[in-house]
C-alpha atoms as a PDB file:
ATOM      1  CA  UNK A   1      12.010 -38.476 -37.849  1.00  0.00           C
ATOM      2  CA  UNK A   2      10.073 -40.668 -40.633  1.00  0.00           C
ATOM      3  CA  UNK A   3      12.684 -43.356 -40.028  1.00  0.00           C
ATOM      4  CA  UNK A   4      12.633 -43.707 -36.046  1.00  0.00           C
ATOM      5  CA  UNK A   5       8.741 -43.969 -36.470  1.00  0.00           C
ATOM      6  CA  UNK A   6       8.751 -46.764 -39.002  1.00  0.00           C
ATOM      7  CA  UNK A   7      11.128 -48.690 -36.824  1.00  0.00           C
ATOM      8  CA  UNK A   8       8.743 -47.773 -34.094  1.00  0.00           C
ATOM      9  CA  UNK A   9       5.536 -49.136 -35.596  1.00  0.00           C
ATOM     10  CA  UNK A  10       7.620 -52.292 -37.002  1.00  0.00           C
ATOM     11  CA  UNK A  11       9.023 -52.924 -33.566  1.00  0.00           C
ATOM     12  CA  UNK A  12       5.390 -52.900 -32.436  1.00  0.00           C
ATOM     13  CA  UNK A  13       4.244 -55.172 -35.325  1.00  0.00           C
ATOM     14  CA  UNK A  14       6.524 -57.732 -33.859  1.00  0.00           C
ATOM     15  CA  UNK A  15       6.117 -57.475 -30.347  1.00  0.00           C
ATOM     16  CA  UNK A  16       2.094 -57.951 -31.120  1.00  0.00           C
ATOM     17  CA  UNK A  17       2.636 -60.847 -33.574  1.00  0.00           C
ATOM     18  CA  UNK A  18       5.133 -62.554 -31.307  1.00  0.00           C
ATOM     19  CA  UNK A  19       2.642 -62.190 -28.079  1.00  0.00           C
ATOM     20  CA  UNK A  20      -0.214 -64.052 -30.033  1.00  0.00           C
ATOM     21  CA  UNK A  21       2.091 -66.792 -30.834  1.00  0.00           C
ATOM     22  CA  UNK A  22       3.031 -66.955 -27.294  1.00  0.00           C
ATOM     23  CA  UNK A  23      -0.837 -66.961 -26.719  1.00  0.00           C
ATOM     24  CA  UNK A  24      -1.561 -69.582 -29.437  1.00  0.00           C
ATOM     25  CA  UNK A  25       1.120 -71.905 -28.003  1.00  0.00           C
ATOM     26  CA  UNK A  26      -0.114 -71.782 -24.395  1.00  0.00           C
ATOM     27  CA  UNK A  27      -3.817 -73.539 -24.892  1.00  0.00           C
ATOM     28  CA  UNK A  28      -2.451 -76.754 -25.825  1.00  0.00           C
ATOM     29  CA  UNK A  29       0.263 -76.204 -23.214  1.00  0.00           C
ATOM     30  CA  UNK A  30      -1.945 -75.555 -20.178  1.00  0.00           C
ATOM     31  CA  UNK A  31      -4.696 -78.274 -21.490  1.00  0.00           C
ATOM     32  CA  UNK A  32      -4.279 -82.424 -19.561  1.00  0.00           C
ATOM     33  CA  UNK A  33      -6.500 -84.616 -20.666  1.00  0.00           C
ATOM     34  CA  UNK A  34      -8.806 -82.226 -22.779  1.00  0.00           C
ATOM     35  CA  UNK A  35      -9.428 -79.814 -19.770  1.00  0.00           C
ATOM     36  CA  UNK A  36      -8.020 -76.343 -20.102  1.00  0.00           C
ATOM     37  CA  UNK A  37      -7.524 -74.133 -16.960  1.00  0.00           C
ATOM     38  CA  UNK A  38     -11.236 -73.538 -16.617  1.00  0.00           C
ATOM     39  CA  UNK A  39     -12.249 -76.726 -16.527  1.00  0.00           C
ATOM     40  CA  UNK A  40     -14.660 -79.268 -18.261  1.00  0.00           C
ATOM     41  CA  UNK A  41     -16.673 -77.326 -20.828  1.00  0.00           C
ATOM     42  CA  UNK A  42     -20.249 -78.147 -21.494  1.00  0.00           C
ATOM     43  CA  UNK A  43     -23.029 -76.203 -23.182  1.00  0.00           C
ATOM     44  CA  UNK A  44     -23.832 -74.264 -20.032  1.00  0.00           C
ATOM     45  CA  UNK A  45     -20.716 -72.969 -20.174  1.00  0.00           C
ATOM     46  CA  UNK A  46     -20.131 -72.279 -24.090  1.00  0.00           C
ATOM     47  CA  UNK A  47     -23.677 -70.440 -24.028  1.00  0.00           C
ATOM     48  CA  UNK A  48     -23.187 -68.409 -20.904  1.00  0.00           C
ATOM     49  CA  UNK A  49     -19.614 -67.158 -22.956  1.00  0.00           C
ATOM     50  CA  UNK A  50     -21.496 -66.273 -25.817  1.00  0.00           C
ATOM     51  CA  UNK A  51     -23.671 -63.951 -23.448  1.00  0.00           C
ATOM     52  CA  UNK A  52     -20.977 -62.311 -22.187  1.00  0.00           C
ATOM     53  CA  UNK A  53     -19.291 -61.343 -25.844  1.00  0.00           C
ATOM     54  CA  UNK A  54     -22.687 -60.516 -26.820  1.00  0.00           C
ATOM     55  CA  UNK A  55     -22.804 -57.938 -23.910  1.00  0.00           C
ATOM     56  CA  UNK A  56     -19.482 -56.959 -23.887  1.00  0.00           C
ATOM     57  CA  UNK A  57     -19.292 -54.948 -27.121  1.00  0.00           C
ATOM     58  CA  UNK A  58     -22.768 -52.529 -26.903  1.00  0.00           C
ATOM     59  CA  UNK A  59     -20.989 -51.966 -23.604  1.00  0.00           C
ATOM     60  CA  UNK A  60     -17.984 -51.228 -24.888  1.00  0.00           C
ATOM     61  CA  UNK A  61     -19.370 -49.282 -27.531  1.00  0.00           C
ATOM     62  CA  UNK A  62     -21.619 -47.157 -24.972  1.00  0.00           C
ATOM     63  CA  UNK A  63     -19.174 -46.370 -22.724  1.00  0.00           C
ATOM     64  CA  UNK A  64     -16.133 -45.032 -26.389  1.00  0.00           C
ATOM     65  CA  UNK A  65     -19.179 -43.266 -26.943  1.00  0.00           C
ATOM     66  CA  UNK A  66     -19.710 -41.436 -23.598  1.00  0.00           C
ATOM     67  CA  UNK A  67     -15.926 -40.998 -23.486  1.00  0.00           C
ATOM     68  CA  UNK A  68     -15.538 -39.676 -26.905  1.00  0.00           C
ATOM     69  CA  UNK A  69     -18.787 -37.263 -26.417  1.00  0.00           C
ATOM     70  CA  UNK A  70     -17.101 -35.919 -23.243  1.00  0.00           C
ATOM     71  CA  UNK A  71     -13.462 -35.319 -25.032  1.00  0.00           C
ATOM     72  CA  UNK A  72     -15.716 -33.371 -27.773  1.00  0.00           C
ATOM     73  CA  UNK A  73     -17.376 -31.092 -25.762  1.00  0.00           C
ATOM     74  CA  UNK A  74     -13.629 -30.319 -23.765  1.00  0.00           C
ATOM     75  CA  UNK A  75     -12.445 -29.790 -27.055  1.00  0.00           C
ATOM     76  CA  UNK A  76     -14.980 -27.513 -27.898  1.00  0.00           C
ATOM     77  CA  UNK A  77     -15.130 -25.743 -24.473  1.00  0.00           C
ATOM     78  CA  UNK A  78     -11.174 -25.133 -24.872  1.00  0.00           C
ATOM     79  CA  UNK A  79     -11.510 -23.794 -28.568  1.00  0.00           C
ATOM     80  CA  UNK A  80     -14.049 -21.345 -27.527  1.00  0.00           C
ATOM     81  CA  UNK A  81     -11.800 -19.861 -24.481  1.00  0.00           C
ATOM     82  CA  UNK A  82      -8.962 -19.603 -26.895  1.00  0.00           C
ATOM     83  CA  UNK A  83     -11.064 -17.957 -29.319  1.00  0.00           C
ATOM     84  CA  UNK A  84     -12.409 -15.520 -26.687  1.00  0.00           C
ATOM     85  CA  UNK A  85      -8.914 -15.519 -25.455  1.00  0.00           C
ATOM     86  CA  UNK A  86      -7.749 -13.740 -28.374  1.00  0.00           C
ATOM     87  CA  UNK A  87     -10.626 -11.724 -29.954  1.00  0.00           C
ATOM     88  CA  UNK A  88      -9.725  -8.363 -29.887  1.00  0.00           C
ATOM     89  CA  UNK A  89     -12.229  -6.103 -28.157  1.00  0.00           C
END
């Protein structure tokens, strides 16, 4: 059982490491003249990025947390039935 998961997590080691080279390689790929797939890039642009990461992760981090609160209180909710469940009375 040990053995089939190593090759499992290995197999996944390479499939992730092999994808970001894939990604790496396509910038230059897709990129004429200095101009990637989006376009020109100016300040404007580089700035209104930045925004966006900056929002991105105390979203991201809101919405684990709302997620992860919920799965807690199912958890909880489930372990009390099963407790009831098999009190004797």
């Amino acid at each position: 059982m040990g053995r089939d998961l190593r090759s499992a997590v290995r197999l996944r080691i390479v499939f992730f490491a092999v994808l970001v080279a894939l990604l790496a390689a396509t910038a230059p790929a897709l990129a004429a003249d200095g101009k990637g797939w989006y376009g020109e890039l100016d300040d404007k642009v580089i700035t209104n990025f930045g925004f966006g990461v900056i929002l991105f992760f105390p979203i991201l981090v809101t919405v684990l947390s709302i997620v992860q609160g919920r799965l807690e209180s199912r958890k909880e909710r489930a372990r009390a039935e099963i407790e009831k469940a098999t009190r004797p009375d």
